[in-house]
PDB file of N, CA and C in Angstrom:
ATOM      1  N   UNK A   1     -11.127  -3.495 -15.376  1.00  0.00           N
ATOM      2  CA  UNK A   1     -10.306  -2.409 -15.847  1.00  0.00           C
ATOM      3  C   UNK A   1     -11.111  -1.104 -15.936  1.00  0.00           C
ATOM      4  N   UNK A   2     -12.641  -1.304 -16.060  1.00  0.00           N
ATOM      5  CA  UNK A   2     -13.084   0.456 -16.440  1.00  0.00           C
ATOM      6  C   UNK A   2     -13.466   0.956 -15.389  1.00  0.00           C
ATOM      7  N   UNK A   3     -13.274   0.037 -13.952  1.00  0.00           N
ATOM      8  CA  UNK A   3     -13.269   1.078 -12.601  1.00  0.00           C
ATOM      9  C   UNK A   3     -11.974   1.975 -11.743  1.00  0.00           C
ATOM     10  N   UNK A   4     -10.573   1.436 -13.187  1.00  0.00           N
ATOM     11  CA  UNK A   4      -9.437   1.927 -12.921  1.00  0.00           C
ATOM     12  C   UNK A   4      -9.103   2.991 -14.178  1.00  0.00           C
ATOM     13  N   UNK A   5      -9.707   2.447 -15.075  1.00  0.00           N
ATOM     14  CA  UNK A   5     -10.084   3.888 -15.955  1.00  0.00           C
ATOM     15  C   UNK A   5     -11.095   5.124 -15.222  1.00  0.00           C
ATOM     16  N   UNK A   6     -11.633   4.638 -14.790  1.00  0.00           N
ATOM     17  CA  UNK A   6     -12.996   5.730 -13.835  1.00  0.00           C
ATOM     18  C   UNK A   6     -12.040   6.206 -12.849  1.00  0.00           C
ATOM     19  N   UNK A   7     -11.638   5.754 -12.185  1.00  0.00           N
ATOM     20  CA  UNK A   7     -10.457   6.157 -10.942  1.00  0.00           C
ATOM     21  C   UNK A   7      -9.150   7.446 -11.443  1.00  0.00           C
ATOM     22  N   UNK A   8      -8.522   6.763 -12.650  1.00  0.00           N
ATOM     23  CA  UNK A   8      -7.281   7.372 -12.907  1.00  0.00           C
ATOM     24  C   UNK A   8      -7.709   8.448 -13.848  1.00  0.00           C
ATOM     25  N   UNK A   9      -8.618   8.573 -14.686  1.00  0.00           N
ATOM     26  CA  UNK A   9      -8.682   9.619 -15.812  1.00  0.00           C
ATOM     27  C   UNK A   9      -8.929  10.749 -15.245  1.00  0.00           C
ATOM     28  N   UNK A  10      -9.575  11.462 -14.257  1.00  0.00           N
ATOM     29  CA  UNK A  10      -9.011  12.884 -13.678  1.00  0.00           C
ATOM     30  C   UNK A  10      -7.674  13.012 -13.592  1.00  0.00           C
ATOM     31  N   UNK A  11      -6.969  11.877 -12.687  1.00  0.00           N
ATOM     32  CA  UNK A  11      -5.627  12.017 -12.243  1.00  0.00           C
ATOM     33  C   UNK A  11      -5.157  12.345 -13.860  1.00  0.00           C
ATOM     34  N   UNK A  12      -5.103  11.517 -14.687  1.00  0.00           N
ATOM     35  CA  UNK A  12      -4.161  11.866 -15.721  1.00  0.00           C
ATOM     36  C   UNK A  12      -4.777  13.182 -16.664  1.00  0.00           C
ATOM     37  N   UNK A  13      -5.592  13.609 -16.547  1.00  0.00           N
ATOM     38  CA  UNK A  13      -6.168  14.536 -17.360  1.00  0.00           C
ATOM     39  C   UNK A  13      -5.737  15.349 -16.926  1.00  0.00           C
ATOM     40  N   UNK A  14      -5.776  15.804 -15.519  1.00  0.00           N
ATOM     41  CA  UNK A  14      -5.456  16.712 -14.701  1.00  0.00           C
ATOM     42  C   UNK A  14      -3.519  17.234 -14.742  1.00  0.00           C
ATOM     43  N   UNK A  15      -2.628  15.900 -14.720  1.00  0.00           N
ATOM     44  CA  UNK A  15      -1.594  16.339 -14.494  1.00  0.00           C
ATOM     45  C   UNK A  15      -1.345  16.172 -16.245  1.00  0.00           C
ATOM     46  N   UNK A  16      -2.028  16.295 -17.048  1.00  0.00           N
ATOM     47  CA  UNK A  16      -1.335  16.342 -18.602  1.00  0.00           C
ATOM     48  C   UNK A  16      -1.383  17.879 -18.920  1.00  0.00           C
ATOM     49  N   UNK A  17      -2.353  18.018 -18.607  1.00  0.00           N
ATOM     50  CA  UNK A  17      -3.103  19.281 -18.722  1.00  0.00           C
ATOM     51  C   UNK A  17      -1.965  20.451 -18.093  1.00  0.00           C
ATOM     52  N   UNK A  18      -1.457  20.309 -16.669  1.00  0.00           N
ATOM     53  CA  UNK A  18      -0.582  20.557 -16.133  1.00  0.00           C
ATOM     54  C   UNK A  18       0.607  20.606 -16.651  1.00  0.00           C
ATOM     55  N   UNK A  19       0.776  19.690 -17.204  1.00  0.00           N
ATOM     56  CA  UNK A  19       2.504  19.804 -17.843  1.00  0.00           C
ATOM     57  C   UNK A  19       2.503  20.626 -19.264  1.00  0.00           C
ATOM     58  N   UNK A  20       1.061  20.739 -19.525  1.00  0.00           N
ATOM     59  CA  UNK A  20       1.216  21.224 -20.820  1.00  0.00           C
ATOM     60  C   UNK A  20       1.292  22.324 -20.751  1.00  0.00           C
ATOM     61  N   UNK A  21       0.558  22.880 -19.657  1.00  0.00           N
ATOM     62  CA  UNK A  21       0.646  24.668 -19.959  1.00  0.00           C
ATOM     63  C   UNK A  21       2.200  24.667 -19.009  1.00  0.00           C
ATOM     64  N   UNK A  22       2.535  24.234 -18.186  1.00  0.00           N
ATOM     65  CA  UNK A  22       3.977  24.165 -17.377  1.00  0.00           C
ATOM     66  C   UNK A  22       5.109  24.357 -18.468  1.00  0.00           C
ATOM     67  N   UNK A  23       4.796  23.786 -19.787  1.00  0.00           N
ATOM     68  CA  UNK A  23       5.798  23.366 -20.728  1.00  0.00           C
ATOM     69  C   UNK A  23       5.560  24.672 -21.622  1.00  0.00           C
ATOM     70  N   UNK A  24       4.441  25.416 -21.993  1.00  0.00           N
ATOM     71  CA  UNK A  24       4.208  26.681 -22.592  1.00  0.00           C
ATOM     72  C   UNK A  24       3.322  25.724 -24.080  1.00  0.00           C
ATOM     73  N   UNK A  25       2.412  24.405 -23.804  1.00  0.00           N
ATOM     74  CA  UNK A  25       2.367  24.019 -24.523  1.00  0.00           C
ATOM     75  C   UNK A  25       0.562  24.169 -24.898  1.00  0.00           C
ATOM     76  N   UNK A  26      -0.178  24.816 -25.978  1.00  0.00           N
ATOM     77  CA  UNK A  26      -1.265  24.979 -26.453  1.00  0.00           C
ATOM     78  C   UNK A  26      -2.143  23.238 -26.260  1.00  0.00           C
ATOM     79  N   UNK A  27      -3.299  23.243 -25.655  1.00  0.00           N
ATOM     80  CA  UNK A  27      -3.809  21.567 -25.862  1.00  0.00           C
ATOM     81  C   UNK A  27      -4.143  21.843 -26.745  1.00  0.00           C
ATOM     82  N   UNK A  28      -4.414  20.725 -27.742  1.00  0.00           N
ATOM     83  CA  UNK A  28      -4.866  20.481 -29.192  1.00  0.00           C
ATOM     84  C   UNK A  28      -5.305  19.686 -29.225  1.00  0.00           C
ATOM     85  N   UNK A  29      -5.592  18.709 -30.388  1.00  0.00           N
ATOM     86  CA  UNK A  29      -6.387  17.587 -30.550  1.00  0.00           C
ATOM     87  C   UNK A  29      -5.607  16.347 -29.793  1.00  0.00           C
ATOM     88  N   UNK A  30      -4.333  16.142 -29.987  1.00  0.00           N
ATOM     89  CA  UNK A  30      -3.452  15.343 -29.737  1.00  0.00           C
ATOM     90  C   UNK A  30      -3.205  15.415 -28.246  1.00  0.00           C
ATOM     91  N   UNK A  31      -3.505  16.286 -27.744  1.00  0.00           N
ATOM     92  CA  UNK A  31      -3.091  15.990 -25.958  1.00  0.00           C
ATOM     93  C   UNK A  31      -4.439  14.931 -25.766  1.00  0.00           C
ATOM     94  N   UNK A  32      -5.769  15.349 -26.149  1.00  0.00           N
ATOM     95  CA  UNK A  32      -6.960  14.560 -26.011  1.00  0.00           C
ATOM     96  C   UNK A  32      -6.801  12.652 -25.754  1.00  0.00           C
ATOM     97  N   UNK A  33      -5.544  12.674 -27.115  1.00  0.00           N
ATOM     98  CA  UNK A  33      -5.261  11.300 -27.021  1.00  0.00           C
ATOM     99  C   UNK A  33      -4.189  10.791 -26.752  1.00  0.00           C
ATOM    100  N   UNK A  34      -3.956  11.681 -26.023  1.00  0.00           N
ATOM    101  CA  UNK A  34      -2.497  11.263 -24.843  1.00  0.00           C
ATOM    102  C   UNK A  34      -3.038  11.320 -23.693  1.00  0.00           C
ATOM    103  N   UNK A  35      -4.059  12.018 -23.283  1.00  0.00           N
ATOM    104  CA  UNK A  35      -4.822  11.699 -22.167  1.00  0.00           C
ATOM    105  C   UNK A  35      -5.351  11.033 -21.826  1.00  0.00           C
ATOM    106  N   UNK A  36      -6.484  10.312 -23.116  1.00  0.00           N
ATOM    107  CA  UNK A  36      -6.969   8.529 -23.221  1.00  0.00           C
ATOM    108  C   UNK A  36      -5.892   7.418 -22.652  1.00  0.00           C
ATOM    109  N   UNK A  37      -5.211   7.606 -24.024  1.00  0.00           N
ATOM    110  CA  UNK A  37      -3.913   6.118 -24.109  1.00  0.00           C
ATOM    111  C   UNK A  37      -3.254   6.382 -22.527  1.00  0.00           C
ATOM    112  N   UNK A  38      -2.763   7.022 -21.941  1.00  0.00           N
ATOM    113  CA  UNK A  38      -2.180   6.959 -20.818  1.00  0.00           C
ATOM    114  C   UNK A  38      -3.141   6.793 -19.575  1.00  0.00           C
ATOM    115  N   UNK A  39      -4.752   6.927 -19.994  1.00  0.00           N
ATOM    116  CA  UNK A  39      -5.674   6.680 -18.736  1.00  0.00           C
ATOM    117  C   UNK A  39      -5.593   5.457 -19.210  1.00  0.00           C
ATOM    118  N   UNK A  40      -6.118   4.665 -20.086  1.00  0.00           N
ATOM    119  CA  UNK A  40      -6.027   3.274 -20.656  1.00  0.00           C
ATOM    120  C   UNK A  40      -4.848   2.310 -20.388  1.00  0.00           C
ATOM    121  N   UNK A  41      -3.580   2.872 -20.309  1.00  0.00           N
ATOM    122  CA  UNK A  41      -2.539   2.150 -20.163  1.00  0.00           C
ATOM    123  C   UNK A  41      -2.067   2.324 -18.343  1.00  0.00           C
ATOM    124  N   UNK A  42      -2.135   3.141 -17.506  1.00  0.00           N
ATOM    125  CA  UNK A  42      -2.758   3.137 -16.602  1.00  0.00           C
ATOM    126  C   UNK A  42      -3.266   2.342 -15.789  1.00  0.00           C
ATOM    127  N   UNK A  43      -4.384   2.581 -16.436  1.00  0.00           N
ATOM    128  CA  UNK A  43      -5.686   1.047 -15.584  1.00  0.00           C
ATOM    129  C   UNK A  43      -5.292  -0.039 -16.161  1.00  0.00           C
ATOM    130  N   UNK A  44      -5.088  -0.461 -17.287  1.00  0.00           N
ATOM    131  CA  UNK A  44      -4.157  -1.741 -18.035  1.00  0.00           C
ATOM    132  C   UNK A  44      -3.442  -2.057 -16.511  1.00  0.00           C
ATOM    133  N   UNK A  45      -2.534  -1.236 -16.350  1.00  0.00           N
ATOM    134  CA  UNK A  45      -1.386  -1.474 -15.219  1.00  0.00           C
ATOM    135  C   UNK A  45      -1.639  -1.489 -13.869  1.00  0.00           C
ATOM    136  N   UNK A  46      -2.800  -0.987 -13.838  1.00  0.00           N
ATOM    137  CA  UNK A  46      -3.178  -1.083 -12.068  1.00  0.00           C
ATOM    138  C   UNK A  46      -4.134  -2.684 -12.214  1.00  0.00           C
ATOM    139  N   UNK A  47      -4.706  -3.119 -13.390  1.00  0.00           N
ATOM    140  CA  UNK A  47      -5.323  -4.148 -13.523  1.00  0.00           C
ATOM    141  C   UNK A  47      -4.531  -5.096 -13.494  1.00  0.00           C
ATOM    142  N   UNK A  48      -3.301  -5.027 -13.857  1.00  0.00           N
ATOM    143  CA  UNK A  48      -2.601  -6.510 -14.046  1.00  0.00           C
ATOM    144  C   UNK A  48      -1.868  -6.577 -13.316  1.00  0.00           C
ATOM    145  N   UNK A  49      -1.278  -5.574 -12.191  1.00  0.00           N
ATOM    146  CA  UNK A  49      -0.134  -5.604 -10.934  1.00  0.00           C
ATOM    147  C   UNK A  49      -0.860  -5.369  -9.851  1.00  0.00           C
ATOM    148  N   UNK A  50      -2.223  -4.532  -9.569  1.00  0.00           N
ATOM    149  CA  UNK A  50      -2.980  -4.166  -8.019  1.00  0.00           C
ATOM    150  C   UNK A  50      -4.120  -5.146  -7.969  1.00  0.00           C
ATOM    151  N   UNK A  51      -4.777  -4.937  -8.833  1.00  0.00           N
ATOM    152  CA  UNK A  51      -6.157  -5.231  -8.855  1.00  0.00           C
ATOM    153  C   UNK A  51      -6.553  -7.528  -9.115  1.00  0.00           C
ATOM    154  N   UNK A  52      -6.120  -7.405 -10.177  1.00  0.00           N
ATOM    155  CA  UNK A  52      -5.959  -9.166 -10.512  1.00  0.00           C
ATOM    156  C   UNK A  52      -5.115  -9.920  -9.090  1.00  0.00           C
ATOM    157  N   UNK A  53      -3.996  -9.389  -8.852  1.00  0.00           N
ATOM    158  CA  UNK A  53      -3.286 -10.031  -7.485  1.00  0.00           C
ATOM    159  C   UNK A  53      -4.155  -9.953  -6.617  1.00  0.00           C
ATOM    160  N   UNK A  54      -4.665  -9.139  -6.382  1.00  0.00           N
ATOM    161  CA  UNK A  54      -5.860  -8.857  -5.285  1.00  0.00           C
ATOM    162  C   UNK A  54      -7.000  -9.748  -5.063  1.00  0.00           C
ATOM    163  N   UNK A  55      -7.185 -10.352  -6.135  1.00  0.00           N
ATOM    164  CA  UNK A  55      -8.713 -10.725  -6.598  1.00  0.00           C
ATOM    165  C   UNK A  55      -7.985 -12.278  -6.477  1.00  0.00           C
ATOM    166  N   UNK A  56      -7.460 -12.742  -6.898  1.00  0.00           N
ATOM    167  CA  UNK A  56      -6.467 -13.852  -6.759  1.00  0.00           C
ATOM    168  C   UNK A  56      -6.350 -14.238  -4.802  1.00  0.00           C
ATOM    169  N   UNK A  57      -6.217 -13.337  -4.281  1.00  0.00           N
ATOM    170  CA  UNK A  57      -5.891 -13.988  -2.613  1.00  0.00           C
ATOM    171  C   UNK A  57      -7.194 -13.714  -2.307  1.00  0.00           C
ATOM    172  N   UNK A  58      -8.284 -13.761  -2.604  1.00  0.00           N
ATOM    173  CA  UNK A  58      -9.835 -13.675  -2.414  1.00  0.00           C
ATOM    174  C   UNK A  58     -10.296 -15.171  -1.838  1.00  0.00           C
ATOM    175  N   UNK A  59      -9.484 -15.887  -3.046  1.00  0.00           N
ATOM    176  CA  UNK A  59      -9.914 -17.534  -2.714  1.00  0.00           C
ATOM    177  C   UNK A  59      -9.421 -18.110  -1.249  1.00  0.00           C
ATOM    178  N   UNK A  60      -8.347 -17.670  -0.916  1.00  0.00           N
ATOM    179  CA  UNK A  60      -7.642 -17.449   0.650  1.00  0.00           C
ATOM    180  C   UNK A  60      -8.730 -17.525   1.807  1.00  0.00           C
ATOM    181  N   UNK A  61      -9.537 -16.690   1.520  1.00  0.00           N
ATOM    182  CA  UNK A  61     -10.582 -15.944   2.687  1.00  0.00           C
ATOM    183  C   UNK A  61     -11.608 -16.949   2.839  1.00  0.00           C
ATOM    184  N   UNK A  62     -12.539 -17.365   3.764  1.00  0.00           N
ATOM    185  CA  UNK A  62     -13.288 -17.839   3.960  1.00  0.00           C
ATOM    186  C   UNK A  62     -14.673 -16.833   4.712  1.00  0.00           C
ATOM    187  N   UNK A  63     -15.237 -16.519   3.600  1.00  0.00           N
ATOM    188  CA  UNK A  63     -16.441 -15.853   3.743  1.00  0.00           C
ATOM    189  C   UNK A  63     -17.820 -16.208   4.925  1.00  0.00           C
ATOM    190  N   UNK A  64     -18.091 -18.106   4.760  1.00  0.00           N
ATOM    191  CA  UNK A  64     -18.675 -18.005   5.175  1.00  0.00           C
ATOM    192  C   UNK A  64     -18.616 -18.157   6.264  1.00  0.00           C
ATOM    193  N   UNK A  65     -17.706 -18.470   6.955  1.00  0.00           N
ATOM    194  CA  UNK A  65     -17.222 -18.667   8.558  1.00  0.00           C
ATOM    195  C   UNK A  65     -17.703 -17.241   8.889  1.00  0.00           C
ATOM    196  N   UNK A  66     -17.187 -16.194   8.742  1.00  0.00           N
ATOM    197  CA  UNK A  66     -17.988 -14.758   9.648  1.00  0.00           C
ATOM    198  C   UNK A  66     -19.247 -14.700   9.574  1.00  0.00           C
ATOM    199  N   UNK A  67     -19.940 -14.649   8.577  1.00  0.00           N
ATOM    200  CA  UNK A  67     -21.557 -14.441   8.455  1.00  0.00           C
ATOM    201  C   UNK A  67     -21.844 -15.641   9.288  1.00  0.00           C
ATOM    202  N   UNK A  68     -21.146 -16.762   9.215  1.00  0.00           N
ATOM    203  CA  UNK A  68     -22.001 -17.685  10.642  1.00  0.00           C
ATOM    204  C   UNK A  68     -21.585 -17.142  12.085  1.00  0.00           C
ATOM    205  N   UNK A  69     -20.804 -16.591  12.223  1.00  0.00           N
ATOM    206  CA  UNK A  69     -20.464 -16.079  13.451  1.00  0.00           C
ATOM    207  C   UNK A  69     -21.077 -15.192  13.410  1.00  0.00           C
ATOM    208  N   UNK A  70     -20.815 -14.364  12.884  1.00  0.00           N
ATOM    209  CA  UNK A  70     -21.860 -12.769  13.193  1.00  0.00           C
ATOM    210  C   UNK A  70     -23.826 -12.984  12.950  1.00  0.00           C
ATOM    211  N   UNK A  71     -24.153 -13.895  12.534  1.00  0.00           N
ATOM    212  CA  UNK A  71     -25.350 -14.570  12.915  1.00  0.00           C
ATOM    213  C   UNK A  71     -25.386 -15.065  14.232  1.00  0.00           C
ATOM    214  N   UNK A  72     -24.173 -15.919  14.716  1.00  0.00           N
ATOM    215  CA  UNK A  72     -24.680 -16.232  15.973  1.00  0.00           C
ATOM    216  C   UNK A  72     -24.696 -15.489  17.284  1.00  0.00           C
ATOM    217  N   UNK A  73     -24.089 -14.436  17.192  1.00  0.00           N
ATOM    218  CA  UNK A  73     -23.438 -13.160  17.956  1.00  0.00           C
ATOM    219  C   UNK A  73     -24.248 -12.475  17.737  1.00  0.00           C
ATOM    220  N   UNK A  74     -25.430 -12.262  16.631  1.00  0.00           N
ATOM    221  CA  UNK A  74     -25.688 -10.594  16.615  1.00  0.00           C
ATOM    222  C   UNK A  74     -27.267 -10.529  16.749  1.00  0.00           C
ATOM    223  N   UNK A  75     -27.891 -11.664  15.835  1.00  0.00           N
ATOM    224  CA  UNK A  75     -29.103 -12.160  15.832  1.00  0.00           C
ATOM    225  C   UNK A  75     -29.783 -12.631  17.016  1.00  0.00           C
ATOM    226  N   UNK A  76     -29.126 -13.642  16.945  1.00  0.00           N
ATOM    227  CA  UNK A  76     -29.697 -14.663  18.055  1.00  0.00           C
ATOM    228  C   UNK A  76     -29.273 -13.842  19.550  1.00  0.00           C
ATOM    229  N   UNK A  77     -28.655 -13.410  19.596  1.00  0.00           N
ATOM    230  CA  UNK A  77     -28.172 -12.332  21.018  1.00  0.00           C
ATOM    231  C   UNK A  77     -29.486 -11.680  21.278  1.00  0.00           C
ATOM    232  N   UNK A  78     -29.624 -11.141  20.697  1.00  0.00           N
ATOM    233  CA  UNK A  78     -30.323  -9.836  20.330  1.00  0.00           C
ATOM    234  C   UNK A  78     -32.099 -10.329  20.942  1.00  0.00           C
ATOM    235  N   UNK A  79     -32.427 -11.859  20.118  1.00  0.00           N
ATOM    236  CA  UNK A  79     -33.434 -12.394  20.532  1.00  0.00           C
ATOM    237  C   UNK A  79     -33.732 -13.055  21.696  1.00  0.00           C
ATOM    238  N   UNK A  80     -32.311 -13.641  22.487  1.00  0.00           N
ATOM    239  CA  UNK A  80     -32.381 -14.350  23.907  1.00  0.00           C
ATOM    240  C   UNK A  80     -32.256 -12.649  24.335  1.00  0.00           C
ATOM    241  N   UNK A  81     -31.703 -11.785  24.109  1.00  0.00           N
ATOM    242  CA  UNK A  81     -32.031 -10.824  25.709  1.00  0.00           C
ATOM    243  C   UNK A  81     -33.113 -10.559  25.277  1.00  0.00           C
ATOM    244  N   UNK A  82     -34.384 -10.211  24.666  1.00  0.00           N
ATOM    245  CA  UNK A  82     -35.660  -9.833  24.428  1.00  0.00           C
ATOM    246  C   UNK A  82     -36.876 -10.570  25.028  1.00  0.00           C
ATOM    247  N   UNK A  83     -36.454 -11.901  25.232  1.00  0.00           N
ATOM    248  CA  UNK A  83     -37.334 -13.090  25.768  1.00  0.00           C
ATOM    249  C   UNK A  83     -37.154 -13.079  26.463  1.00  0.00           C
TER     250      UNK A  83
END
């Protein structure tokens, strides 16, 4: 979650900030923590609908099948044309 907090908190700082003077509205202490809770709730939400689903079809993939292929393709190539 705190690389979707790192991601989104410009975005939301940026368009709060935006609506506030859009609205004729002074920031104060309280936009500060409407800017948190909504970066926080946010990444909450990109964590539990983008990010976790994501990480979930990971187990799907079979990692080491390419690194053996691209070992045998890239390495060993490389050493039969040299010899």
């Amino acid at each position: 979650m705190s690389y979707g907090l790192y991601i989104y908190h410009p975005l939301m700082f940026l368009a709060i900030s935006r609506a506030c003077s859009f609205l004729g509205l002074e920031e104060a202490w309280w936009t500060g923590l409407v800017k948190l809770t909504s970066s926080v709730v946010l990444a909450s939400l990109s964590w539990r609908y983008v990010e976790r689903p994501i990480l979930v079809l990971r187990d799907r993939f079979r990692y080491g099948a390419v690194r053996s292929v691209r070992g045998a393709t890239g390495a060993g190539a490389l050493r039969g044309a040299d010899a």
